[in-house]
Protein backbone atom coordinates (compact mmCIF):
# COMPACT_ATOMS: atom_id res chain seq x y z
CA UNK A 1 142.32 229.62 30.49
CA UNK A 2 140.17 233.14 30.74
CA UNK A 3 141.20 235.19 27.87
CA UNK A 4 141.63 237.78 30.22
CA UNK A 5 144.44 235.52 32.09
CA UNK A 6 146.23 235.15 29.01
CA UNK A 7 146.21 238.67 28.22
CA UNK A 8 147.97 239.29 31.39
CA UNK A 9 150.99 236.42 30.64
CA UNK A 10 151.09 237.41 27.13
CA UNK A 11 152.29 240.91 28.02
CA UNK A 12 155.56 240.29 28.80
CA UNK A 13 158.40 240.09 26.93
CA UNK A 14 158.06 238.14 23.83
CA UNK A 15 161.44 236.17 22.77
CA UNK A 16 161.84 233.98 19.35
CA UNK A 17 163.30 230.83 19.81
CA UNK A 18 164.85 228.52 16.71
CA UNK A 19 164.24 224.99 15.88
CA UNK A 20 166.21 222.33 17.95
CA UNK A 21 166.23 224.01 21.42
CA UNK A 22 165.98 223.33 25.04
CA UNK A 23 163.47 225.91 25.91
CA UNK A 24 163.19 224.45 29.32
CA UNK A 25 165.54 221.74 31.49
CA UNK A 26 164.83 218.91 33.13
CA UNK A 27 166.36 219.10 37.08
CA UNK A 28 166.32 222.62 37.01
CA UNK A 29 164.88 225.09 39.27
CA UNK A 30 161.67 226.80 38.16
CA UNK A 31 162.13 230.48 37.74
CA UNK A 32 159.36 231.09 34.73
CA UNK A 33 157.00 229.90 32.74
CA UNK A 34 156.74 230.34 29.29
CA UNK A 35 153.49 231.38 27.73
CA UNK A 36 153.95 229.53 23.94
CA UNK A 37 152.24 232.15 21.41
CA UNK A 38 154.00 230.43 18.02
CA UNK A 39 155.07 227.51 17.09
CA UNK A 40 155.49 223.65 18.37
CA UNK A 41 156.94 221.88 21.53
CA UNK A 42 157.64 218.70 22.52
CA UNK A 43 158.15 217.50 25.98
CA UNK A 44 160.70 215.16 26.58
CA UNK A 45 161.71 213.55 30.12
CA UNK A 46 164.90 211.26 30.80
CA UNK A 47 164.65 208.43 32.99
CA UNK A 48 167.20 207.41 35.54
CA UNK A 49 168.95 204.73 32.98
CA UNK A 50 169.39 207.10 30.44
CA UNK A 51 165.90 206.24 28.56
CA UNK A 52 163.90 209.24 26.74
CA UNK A 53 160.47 209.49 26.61
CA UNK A 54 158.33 212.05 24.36
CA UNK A 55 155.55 212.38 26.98
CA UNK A 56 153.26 215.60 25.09
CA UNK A 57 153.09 217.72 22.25
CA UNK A 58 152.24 221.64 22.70
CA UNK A 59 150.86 224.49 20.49
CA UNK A 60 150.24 228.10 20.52
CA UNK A 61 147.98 228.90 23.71
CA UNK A 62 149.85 226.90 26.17
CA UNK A 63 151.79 227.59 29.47
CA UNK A 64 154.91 225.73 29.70
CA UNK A 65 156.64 224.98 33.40
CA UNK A 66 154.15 225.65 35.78
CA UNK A 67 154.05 222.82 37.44
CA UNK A 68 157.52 223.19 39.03
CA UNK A 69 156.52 226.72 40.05
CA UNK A 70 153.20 225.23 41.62
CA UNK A 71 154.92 222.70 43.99
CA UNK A 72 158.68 224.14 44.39
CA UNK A 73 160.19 221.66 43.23
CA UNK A 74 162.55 220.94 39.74
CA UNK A 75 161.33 220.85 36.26
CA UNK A 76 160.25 216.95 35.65
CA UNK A 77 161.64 217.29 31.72
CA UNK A 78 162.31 219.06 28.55
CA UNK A 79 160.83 221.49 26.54
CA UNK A 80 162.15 221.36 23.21
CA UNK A 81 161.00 223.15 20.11
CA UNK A 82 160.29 221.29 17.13
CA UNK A 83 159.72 224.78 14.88
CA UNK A 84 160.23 228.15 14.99
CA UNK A 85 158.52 229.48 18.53
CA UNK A 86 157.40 232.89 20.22
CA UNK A 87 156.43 232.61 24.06
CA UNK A 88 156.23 234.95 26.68
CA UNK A 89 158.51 235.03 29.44
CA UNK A 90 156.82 235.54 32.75
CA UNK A 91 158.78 235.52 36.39
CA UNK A 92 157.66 232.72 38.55
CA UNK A 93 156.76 235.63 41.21
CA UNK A 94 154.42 237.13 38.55
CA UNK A 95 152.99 234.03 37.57
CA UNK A 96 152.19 233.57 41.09
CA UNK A 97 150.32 237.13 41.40
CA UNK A 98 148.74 236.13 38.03
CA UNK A 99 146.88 233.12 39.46
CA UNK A 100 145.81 234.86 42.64
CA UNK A 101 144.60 238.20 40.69
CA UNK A 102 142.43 236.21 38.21
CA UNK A 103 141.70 232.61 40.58
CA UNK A 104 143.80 230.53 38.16
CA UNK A 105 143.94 227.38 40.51
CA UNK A 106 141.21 226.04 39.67
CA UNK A 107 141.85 226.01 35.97
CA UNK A 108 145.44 225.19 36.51
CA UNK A 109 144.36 221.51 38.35
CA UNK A 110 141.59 221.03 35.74
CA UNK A 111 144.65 221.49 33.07
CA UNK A 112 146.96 219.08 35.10
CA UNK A 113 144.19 216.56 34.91
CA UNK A 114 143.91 216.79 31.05
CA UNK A 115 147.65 216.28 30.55
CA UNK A 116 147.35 213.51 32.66
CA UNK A 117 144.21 211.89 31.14
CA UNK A 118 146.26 212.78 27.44
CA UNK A 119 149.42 210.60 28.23
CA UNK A 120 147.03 207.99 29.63
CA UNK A 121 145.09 207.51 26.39
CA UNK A 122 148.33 207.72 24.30
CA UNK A 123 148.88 204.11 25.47
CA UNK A 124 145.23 202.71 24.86
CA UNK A 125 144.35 200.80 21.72
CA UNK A 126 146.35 198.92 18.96
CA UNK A 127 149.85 200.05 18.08
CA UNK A 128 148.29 201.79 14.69
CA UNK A 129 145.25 203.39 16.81
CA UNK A 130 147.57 204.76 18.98
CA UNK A 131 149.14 206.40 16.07
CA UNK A 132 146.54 207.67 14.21
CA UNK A 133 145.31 209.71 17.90
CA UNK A 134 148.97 210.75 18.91
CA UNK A 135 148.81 212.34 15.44
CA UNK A 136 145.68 214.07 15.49
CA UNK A 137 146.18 215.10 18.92
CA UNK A 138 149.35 216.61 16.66
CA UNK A 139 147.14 218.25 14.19
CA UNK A 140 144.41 219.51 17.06
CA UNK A 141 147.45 221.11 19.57
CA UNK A 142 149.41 222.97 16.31
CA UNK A 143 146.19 224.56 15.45
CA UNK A 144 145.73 222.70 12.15
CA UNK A 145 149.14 222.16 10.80
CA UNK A 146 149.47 218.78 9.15
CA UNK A 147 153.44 218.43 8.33
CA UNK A 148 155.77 217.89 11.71
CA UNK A 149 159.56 217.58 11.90
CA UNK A 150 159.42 213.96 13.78
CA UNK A 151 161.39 210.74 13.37
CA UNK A 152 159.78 207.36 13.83
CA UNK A 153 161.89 207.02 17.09
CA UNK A 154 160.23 209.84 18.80
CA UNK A 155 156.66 208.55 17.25
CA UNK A 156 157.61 205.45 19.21
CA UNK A 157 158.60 206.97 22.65
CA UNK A 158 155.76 208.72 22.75
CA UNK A 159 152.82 205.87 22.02
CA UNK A 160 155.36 203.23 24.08
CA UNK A 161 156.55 201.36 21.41
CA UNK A 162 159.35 199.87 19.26
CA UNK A 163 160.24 201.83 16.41
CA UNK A 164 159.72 198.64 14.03
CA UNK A 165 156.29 198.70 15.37
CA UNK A 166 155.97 202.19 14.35
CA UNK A 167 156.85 201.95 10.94
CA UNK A 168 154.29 198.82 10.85
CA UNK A 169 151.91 200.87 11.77
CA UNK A 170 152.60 203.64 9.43
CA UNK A 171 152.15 200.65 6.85
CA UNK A 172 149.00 199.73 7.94
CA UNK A 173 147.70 203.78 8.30
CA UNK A 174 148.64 203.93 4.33
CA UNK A 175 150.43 206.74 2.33
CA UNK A 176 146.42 208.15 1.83
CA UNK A 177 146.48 208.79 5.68
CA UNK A 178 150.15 209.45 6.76
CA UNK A 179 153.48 209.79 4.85
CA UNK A 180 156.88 209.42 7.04
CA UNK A 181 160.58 210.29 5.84
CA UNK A 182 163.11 209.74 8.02
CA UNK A 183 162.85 213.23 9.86
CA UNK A 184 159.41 214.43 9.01
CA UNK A 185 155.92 213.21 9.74
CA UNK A 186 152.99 214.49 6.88
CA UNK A 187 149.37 214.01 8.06
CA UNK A 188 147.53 213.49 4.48
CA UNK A 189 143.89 212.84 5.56
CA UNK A 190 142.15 213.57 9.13
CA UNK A 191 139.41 212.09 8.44
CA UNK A 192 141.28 209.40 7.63
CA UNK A 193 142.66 208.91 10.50
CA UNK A 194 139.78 209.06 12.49
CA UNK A 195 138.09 206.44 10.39
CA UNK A 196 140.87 204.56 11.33
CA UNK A 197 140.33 204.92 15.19
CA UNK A 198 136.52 204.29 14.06
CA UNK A 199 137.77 200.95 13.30
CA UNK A 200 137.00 201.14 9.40
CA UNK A 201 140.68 199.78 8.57
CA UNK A 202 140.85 196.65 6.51
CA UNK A 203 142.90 193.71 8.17
């Protein structure tokens, strides 16, 4: 997004939200957007029989619930904070003039297409390959922060997988790549892990 655009979102009100909230609900109308300047988010969607699914991962820079503000229609999941955050609350009739003033659809659809072409790739590869990227992709979003409050059973949601063949994985990855406690994911080594999508990992 133009730095210029962001200036413009980032001038509104700035509210801190805690750990462990619902920043944004599934089903419900779209009335803002947030524009995330701290912290990490995780969105979450719940299927029809009650299944969750951690479909993305978002850092500081992003815009969070455009898209029900772009086609009228109900937010499609949740926005959850995993940390601390600080985003900027902007009106959906602002956000509107926003785009218009500074020709935003453009980079709005190319954005749209990268989320999509993210949750795509999340499901190529072998169950530890799939890892190792959702991880990075963990590291690259937060802006370099290595240590994530995640539990094996959201690791699996969001790669489409058990959570037995998470912690398999996790095996295979190594303690010198990735440590796991029951609540918190560690990234040890990047490089690491991309050696690991390189294919250097020993059978």
């Amino acid at each position: 997004m133009p730095a210029e655009a962001w200036d413009g979102l980032t001038r509104y009100p700035s509210r801190t939200y805690a750990a462990d909230l619902t920043l944004l609900r599934q089903g419900t109308e779209g009335t803002h957007v947030l524009a995330l300047t701290g912290g990490m988010v995780k969105v979450v969607r719940t299927d029809r029989d009650g299944r969750q699914r951690l479909l993305a991962f978002r850092g500081p820079g992003e815009i969070l619930g455009e898209m029900a503000l772009q086609d009228g229609g109900r937010r499609l999941a949740d926005v959850r904070t995993m940390s601390g955050c600080t985003a900027s609350v902007v009106p959906a009739e602002d956000f509107h003039r926003l785009v218009l003033r500074h020709r935003l659809a453009y980079p709005l659809a190319r954005l749209a297409s990268s989320r999509l072409r993210e949750q795509t790739e999340v499901g190529d590869g072998s169950v530890h390959e799939r890892l190792a990227m959702a991880l990075l992709r963990l590291v690259e979003v937060s802006g370099g922060t290595r240590s994530f409050s995640l539990t094996r059973e959201e690791l699996a949601q969001h790669i489409g997988v058990g959570r037995n063949s998470v912690s398999k994985a996790l095996a295979r990855l190594g303690p010198d790549r990735v440590h796991a406690t029951k609540s918190r994911i560690d990234v040890i080594s990047v490089e690491g892990l991309r050696s690991a999508l390189a294919g250097f990992i020993g059978v």
